[in-house]
N, C-alpha and C. Protein backbone atom coordinates (compact mmCIF):
# COMPACT_ATOMS: atom_id res chain seq x y z
N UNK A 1 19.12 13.98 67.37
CA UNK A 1 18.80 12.68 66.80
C UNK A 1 18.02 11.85 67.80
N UNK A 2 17.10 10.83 67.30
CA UNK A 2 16.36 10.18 68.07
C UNK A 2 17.09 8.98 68.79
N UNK A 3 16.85 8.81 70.20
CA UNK A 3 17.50 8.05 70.88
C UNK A 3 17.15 6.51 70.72
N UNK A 4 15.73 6.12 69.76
CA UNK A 4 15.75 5.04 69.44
C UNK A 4 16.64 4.49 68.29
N UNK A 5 16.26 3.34 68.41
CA UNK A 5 17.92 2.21 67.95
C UNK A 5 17.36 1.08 67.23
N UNK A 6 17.36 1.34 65.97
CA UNK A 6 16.35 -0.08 65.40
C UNK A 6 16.81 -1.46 65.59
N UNK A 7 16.27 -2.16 66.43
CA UNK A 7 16.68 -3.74 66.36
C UNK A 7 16.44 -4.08 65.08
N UNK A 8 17.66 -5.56 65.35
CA UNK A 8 17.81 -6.47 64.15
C UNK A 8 16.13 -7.00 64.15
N UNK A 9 15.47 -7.30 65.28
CA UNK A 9 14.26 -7.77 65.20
C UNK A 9 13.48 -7.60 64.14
N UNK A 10 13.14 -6.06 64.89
CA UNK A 10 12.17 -5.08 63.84
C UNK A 10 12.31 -5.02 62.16
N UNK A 11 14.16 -4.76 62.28
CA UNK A 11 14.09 -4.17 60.76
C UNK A 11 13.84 -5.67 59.71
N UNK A 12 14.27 -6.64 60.34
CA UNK A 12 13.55 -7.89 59.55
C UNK A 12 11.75 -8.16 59.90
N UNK A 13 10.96 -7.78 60.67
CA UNK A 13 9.41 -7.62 60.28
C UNK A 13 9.57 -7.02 59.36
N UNK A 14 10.22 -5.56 59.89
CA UNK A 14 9.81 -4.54 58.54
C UNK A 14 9.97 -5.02 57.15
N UNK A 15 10.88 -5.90 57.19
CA UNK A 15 11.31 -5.79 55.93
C UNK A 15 10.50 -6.66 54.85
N UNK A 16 9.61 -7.24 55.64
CA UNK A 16 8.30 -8.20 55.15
C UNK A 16 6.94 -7.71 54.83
N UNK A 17 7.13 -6.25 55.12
CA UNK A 17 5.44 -6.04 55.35
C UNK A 17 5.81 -4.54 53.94
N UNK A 18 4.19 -4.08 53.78
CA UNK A 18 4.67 -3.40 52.90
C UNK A 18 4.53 -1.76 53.29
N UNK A 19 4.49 -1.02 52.24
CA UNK A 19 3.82 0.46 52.50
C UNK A 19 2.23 0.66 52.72
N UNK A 20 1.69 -0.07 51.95
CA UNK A 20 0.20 0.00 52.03
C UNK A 20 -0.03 -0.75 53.93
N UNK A 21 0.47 -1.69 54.28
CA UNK A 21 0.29 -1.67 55.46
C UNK A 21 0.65 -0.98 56.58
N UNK A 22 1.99 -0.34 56.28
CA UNK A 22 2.52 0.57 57.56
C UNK A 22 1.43 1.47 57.37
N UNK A 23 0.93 2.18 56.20
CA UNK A 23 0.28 3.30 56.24
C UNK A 23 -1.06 3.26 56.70
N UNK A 24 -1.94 1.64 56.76
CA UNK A 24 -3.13 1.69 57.57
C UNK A 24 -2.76 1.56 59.02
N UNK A 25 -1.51 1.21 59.55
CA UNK A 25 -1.55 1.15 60.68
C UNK A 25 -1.22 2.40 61.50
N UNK A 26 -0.45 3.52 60.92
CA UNK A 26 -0.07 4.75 61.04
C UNK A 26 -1.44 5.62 60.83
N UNK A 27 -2.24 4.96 59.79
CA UNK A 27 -3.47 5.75 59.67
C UNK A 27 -4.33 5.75 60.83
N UNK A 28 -4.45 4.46 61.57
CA UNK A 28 -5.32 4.27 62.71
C UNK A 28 -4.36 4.88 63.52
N UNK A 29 -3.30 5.85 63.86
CA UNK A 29 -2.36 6.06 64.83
C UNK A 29 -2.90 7.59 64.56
N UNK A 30 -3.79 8.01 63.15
CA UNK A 30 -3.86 9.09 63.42
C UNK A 30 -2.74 10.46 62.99
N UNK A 31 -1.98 9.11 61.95
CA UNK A 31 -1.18 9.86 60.99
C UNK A 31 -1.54 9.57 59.99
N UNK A 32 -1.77 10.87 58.83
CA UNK A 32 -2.10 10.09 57.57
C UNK A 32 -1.00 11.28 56.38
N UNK A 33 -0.16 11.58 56.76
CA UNK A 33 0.66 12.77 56.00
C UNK A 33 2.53 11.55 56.05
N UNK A 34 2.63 10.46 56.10
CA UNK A 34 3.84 9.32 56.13
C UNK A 34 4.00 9.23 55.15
N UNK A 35 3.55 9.00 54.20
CA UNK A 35 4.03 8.43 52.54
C UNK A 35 4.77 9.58 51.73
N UNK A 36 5.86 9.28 51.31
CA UNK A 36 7.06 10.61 50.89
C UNK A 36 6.21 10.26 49.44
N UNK A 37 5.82 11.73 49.24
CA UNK A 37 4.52 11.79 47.94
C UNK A 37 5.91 11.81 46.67
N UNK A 38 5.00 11.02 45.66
CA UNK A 38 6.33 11.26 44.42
C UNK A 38 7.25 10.50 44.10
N UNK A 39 7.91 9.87 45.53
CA UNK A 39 8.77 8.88 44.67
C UNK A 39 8.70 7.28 44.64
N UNK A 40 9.41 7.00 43.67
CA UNK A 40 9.84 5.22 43.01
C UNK A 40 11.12 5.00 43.37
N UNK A 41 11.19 3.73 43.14
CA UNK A 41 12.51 3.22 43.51
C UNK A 41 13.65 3.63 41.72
N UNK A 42 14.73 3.91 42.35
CA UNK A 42 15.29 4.04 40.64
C UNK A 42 15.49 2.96 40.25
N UNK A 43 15.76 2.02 40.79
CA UNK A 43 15.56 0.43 40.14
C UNK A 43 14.89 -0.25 41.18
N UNK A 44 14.35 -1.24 40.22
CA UNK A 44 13.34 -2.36 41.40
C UNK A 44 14.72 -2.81 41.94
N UNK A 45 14.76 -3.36 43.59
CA UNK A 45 15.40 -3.94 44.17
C UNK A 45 14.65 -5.20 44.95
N UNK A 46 15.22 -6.55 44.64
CA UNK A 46 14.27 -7.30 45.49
C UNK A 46 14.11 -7.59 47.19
N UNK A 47 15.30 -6.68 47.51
CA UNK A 47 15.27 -5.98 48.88
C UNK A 47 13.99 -5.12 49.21
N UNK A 48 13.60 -4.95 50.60
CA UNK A 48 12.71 -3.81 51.06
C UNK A 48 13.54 -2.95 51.98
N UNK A 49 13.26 -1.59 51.44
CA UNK A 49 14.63 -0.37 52.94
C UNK A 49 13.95 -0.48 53.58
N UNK A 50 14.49 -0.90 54.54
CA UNK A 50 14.83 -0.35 56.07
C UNK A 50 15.46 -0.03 56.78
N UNK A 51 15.96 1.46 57.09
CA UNK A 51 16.86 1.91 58.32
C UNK A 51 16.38 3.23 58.64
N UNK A 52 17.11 3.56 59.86
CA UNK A 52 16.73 4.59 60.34
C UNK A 52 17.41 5.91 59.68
N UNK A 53 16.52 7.14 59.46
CA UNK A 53 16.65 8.22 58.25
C UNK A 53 17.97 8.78 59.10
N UNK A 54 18.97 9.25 58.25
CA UNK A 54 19.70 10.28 58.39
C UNK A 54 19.77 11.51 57.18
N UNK A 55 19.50 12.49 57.53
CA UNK A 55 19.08 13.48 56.88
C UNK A 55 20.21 14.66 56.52
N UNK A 56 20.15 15.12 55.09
CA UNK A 56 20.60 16.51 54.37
C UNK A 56 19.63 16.95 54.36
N UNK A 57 19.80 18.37 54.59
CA UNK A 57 18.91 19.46 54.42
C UNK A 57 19.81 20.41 53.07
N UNK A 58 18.90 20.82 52.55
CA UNK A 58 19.42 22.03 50.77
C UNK A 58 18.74 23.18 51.12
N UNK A 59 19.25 24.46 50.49
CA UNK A 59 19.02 25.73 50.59
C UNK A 59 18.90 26.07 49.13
N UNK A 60 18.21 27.07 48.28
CA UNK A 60 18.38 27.42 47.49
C UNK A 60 20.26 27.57 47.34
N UNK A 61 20.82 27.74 46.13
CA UNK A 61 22.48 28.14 45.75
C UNK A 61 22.36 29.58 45.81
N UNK A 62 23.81 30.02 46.08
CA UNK A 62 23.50 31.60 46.33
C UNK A 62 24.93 31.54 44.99
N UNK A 63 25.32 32.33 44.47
CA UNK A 63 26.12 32.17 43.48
C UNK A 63 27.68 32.20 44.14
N UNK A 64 27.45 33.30 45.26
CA UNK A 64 28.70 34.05 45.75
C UNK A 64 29.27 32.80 46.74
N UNK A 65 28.07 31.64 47.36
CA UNK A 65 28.67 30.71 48.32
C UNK A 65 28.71 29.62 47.67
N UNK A 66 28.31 28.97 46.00
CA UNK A 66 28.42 27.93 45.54
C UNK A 66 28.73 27.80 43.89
N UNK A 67 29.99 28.32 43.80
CA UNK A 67 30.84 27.55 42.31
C UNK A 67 30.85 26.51 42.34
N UNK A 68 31.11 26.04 41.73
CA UNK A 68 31.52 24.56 41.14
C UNK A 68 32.33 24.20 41.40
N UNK A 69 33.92 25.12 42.43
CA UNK A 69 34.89 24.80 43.19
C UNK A 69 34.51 24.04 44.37
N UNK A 70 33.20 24.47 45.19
CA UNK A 70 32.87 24.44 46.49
C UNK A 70 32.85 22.73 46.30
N UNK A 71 32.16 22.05 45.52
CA UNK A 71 32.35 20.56 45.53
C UNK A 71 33.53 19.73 45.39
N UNK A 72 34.87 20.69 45.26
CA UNK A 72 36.24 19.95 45.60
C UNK A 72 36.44 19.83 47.07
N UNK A 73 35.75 20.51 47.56
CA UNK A 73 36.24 21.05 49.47
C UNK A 73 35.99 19.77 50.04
N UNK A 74 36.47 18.80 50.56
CA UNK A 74 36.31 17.79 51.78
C UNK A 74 35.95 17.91 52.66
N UNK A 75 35.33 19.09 53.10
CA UNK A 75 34.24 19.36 54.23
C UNK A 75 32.40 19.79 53.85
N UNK A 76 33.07 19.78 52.24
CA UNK A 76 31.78 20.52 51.74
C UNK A 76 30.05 19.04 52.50
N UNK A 77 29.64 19.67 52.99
CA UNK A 77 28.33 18.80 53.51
C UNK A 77 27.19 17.82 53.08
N UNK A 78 27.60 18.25 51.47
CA UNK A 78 27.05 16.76 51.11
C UNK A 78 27.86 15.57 51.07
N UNK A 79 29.08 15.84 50.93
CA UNK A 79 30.31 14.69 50.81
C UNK A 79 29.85 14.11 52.24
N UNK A 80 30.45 15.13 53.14
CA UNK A 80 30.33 14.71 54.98
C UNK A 80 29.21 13.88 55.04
N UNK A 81 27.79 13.98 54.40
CA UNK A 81 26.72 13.29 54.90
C UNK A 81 26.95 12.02 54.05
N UNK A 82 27.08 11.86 53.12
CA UNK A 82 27.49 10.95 52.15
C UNK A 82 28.44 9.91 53.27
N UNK A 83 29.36 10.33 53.53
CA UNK A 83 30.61 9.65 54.23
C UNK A 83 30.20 8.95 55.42
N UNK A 84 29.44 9.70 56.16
CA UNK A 84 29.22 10.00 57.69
C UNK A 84 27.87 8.49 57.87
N UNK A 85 26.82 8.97 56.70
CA UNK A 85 25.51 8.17 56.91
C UNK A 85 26.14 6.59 57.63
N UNK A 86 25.80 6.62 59.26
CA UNK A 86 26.25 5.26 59.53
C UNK A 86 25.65 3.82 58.74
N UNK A 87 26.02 3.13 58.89
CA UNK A 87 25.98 1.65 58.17
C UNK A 87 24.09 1.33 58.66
N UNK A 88 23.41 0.92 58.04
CA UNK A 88 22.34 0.46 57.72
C UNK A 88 21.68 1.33 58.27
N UNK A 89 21.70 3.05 57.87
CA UNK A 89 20.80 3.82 58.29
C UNK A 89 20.31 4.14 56.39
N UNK A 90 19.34 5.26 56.38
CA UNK A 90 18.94 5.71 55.36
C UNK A 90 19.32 7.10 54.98
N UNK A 91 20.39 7.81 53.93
CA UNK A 91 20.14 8.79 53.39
C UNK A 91 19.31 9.22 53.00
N UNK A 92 18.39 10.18 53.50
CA UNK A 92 17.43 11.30 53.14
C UNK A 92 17.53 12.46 52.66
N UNK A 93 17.64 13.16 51.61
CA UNK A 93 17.67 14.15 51.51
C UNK A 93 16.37 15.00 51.12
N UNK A 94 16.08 16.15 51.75
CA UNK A 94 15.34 17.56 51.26
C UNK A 94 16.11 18.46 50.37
N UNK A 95 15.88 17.80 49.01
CA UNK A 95 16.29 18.80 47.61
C UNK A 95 15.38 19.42 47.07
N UNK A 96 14.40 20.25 48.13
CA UNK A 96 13.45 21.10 47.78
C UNK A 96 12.68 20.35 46.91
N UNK A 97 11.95 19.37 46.84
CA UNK A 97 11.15 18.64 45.02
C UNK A 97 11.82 19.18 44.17
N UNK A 98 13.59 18.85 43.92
CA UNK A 98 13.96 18.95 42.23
C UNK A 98 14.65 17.68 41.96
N UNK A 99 14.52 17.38 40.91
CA UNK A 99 15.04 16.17 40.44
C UNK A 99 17.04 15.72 40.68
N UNK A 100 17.12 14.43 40.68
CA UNK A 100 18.22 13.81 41.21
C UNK A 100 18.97 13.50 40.19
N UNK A 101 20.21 13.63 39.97
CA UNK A 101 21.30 13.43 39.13
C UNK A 101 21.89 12.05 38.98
N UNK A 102 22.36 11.31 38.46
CA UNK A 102 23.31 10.30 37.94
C UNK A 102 22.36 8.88 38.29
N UNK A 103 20.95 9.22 38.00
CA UNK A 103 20.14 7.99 38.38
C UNK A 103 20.89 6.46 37.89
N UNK A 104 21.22 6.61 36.50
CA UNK A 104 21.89 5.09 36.26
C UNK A 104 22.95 4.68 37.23
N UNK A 105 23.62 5.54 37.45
CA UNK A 105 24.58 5.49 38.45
C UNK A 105 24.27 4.66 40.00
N UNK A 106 23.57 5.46 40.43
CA UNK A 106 23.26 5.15 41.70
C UNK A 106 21.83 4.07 41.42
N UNK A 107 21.05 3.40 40.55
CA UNK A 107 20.43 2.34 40.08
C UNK A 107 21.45 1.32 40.36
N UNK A 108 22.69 1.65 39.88
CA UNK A 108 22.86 0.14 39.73
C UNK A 108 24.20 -0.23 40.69
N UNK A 109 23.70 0.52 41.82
CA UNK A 109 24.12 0.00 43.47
C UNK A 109 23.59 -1.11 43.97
N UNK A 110 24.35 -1.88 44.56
CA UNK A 110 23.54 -2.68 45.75
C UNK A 110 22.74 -2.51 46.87
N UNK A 111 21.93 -1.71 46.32
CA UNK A 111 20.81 -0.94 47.36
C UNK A 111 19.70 -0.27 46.71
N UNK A 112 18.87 -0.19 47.75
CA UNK A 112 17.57 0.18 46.91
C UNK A 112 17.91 1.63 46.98
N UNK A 113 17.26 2.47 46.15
CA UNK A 113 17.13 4.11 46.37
C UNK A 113 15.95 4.18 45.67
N UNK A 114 15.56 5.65 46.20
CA UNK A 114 14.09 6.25 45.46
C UNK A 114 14.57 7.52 45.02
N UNK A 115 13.89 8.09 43.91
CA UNK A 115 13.76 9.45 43.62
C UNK A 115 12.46 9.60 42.74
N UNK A 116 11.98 11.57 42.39
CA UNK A 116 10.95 11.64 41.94
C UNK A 116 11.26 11.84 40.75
N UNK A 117 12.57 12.01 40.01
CA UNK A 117 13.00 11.86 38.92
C UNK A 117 13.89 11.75 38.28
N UNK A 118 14.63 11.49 37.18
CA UNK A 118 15.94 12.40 37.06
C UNK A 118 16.20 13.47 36.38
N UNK A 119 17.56 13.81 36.55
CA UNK A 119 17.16 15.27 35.84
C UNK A 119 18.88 15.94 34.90
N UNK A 120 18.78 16.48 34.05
CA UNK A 120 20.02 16.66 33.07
C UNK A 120 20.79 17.72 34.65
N UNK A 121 22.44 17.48 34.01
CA UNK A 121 23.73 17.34 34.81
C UNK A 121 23.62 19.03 35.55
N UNK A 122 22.59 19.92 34.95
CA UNK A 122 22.71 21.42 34.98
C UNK A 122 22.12 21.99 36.39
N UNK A 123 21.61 20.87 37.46
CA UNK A 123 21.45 21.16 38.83
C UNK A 123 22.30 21.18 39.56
N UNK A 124 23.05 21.17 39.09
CA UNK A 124 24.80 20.86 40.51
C UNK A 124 24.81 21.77 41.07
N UNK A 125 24.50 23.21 40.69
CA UNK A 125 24.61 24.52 41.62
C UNK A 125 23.74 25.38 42.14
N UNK A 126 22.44 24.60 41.83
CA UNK A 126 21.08 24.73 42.36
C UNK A 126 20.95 24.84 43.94
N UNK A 127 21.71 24.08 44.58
CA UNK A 127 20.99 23.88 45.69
C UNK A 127 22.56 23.95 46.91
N UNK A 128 21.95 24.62 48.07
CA UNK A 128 23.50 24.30 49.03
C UNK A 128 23.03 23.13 49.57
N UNK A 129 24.09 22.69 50.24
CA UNK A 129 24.11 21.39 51.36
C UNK A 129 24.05 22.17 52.12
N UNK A 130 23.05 22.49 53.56
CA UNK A 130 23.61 22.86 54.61
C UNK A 130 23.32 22.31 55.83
N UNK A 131 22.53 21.74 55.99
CA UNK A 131 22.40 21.02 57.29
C UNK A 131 22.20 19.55 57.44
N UNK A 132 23.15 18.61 58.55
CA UNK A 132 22.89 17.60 58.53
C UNK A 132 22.39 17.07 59.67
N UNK A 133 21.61 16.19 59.13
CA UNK A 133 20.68 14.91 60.64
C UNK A 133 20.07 16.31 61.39
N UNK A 134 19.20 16.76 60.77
CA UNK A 134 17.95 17.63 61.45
C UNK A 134 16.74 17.36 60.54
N UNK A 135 15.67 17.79 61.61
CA UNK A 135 14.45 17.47 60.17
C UNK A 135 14.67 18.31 59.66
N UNK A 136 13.71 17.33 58.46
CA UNK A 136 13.34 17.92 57.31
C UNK A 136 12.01 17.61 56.58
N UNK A 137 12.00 17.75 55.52
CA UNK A 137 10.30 17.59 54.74
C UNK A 137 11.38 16.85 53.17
N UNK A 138 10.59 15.76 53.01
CA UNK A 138 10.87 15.18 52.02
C UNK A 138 9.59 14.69 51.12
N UNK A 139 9.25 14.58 49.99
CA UNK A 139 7.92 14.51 49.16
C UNK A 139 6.98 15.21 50.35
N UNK A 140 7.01 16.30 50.83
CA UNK A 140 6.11 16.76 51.60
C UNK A 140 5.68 15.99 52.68
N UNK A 141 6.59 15.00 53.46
CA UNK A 141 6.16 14.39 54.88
C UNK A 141 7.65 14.35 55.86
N UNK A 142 7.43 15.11 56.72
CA UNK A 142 8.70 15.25 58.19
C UNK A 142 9.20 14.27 58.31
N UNK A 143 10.76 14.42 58.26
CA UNK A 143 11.19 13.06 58.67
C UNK A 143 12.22 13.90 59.54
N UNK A 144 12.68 13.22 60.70
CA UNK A 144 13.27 13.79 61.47
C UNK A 144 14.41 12.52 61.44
N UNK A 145 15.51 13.18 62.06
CA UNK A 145 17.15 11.83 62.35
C UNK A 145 16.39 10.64 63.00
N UNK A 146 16.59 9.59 62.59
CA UNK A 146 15.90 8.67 63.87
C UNK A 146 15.21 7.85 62.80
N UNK A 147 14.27 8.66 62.50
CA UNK A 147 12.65 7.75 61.78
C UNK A 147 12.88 6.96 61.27
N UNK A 148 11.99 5.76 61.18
CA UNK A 148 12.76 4.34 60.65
C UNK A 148 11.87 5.05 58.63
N UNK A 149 12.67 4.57 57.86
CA UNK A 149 12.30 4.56 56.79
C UNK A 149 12.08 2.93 56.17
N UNK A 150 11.35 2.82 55.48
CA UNK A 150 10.42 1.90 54.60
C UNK A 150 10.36 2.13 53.11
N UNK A 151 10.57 1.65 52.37
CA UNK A 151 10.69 1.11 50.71
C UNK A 151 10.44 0.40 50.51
N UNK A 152 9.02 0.14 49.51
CA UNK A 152 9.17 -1.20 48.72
C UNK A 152 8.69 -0.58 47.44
N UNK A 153 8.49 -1.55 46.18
CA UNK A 153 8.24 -1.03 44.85
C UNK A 153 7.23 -0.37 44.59
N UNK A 154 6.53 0.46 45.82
CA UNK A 154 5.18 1.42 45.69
C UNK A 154 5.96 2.63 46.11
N UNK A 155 6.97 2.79 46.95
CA UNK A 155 7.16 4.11 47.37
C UNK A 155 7.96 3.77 48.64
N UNK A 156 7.97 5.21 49.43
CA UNK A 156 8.30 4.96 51.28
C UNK A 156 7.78 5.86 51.98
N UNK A 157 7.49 5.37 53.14
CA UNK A 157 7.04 5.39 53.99
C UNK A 157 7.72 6.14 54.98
N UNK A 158 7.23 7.13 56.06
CA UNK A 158 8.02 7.34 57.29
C UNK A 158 7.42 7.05 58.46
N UNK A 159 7.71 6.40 59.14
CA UNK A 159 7.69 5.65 60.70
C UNK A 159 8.37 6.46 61.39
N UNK A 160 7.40 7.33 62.64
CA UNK A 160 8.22 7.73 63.73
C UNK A 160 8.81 7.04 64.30
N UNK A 161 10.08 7.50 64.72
CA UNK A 161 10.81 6.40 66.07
C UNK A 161 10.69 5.63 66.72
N UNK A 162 8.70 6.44 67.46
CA UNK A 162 8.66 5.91 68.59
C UNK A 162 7.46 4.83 68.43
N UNK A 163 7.21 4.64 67.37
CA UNK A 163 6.06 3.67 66.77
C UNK A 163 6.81 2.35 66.25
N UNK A 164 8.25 2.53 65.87
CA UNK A 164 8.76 1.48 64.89
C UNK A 164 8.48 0.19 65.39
N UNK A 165 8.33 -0.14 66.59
CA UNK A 165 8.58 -1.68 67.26
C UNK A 165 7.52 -2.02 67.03
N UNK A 166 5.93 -0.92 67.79
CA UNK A 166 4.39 -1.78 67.44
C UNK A 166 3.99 -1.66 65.83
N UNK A 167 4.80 -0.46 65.45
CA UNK A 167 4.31 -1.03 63.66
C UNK A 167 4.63 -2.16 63.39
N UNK A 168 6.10 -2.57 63.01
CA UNK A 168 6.36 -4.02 63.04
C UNK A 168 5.27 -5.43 63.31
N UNK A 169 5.04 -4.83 64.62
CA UNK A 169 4.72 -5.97 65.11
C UNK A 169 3.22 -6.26 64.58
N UNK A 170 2.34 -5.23 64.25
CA UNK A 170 1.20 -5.02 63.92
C UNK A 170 1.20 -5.40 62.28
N UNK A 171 1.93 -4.35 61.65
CA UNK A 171 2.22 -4.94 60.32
C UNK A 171 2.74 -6.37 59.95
N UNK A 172 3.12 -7.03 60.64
CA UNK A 172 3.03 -8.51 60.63
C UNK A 172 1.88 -9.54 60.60
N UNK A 173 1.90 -9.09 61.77
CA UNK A 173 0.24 -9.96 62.14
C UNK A 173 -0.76 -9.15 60.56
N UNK A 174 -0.75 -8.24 60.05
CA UNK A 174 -2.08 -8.15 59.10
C UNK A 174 -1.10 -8.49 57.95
N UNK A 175 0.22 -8.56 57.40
CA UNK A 175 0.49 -9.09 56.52
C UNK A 175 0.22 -10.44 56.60
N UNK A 176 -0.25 -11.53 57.71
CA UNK A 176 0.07 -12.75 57.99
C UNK A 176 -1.54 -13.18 57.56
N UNK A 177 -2.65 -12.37 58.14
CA UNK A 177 -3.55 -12.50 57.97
C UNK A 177 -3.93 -12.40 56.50
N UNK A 178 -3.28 -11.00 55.83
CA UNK A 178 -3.88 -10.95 54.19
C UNK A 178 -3.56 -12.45 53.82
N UNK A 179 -2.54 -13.10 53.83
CA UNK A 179 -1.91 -13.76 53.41
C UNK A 179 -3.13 -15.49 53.50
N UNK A 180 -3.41 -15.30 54.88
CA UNK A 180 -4.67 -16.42 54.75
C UNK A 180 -5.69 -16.35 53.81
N UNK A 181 -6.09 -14.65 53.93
CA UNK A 181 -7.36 -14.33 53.24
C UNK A 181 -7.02 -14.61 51.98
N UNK A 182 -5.86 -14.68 51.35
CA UNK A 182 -5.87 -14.64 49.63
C UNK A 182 -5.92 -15.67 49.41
N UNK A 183 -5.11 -17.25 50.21
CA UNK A 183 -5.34 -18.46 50.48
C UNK A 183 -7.08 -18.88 50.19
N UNK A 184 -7.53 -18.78 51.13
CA UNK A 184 -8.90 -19.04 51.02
C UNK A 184 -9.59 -18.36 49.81
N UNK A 185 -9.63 -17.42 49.71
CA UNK A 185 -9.87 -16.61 48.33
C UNK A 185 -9.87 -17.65 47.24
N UNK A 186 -8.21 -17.78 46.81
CA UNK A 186 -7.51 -18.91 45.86
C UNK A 186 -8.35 -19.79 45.87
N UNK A 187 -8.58 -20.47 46.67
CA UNK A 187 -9.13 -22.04 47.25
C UNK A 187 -10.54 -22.02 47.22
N UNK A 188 -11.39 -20.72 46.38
CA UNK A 188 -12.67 -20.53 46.03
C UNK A 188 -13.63 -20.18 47.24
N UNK A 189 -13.02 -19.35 48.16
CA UNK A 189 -13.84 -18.75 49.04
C UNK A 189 -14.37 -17.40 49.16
N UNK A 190 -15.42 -17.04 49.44
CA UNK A 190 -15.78 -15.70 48.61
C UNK A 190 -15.10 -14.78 49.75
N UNK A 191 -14.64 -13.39 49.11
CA UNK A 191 -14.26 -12.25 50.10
C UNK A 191 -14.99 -11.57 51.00
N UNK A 192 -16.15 -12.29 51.07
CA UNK A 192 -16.95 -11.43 52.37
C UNK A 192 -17.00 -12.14 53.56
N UNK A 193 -16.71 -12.30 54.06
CA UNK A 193 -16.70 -13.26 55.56
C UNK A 193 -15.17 -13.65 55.51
């Protein structure tokens, strides 16, 4: 897991700025593969996520290692990650791109969540739990333990670790600036200059 530690600072910039900006500033960093392709929020939340990812990893189901018993077990590893995810970090999971179960359910939490869809009750034995807080690939972009994650009603974002403080700080200052430019805009000023 990554040894960075998101300040209260940061995760309130973050929580002001959007995806379209982390991603030009990550773009000039020379990353352009951050945006977890595919998903929405399952309900709008007027919150923006921010915490740092803690990660499940899934395996295809093998039949012989996953009945429908195996999800009574109290060690079984999605429960553990479920349980475990410390307080204002982000559950991530890599469910191979298949769709997510009990969306109304987990919609109408006090928290934002994303998925790329939902999907009828008949995936439960699709997939193992097997590894937790290691990378992984989620909508096709690495997120490793650590990475600060980002949500707002376009999608999310992944922020390496070791970028989270100057994204912030950068994504501020150009959210602060759009924010003049639309001002003046409003106020009948043309967008070129």
């Amino acid at each position: 897991m990554s040894e960075y530690i998101l300040s209260e600072e940061t995760r309130d910039k973050l929580r002001k700025v959007s995806t379209a900006s982390v991603a030009t500033a990550l773009y000039k960093r020379g990353l352009r593969n951050q945006f977890v392709q595919g998903v929405v929020p399952v309900e709008r939340k007027a919150v923006t996520m921010v915490g740092q990812a803690f990660t499940l990893r899934y395996i295809p189901a093998r039949e012989d290692r996953n009945p429908i018993a195996v999800f009574r077990d109290r060690d079984h590893k999605q429960r553990v990650a479920v349980e475990t995810c410390p307080e204002g970090h982000v559950l991530v999971m890599d469910a191979r791109k298949d769709s997510v179960r009990d969306a109304a359910g987990i919609g109408a939490l006090d928290m934002p969540a994303y998925f790329a869809r939902p999907s009828a009750p008949t995936n439960l034995t699709l997939h193992e739990a097997i590894n937790i807080n290691v990378p992984i690939a989620c909508g096709d972009a690495a997120v490793f333990p650590g990475d600060v994650m980002l949500g707002d009603g376009d999608g999310v974002m992944v922020i390496p670790a070791h970028l989270a403080d100057e994204i912030a700080e950068e994504c501020t200052e150009m959210e602060s600036y759009e924010d003049f430019v639309l001002e003046q805009v409003n106020g009948g000023a043309g967008i070129i200059g």
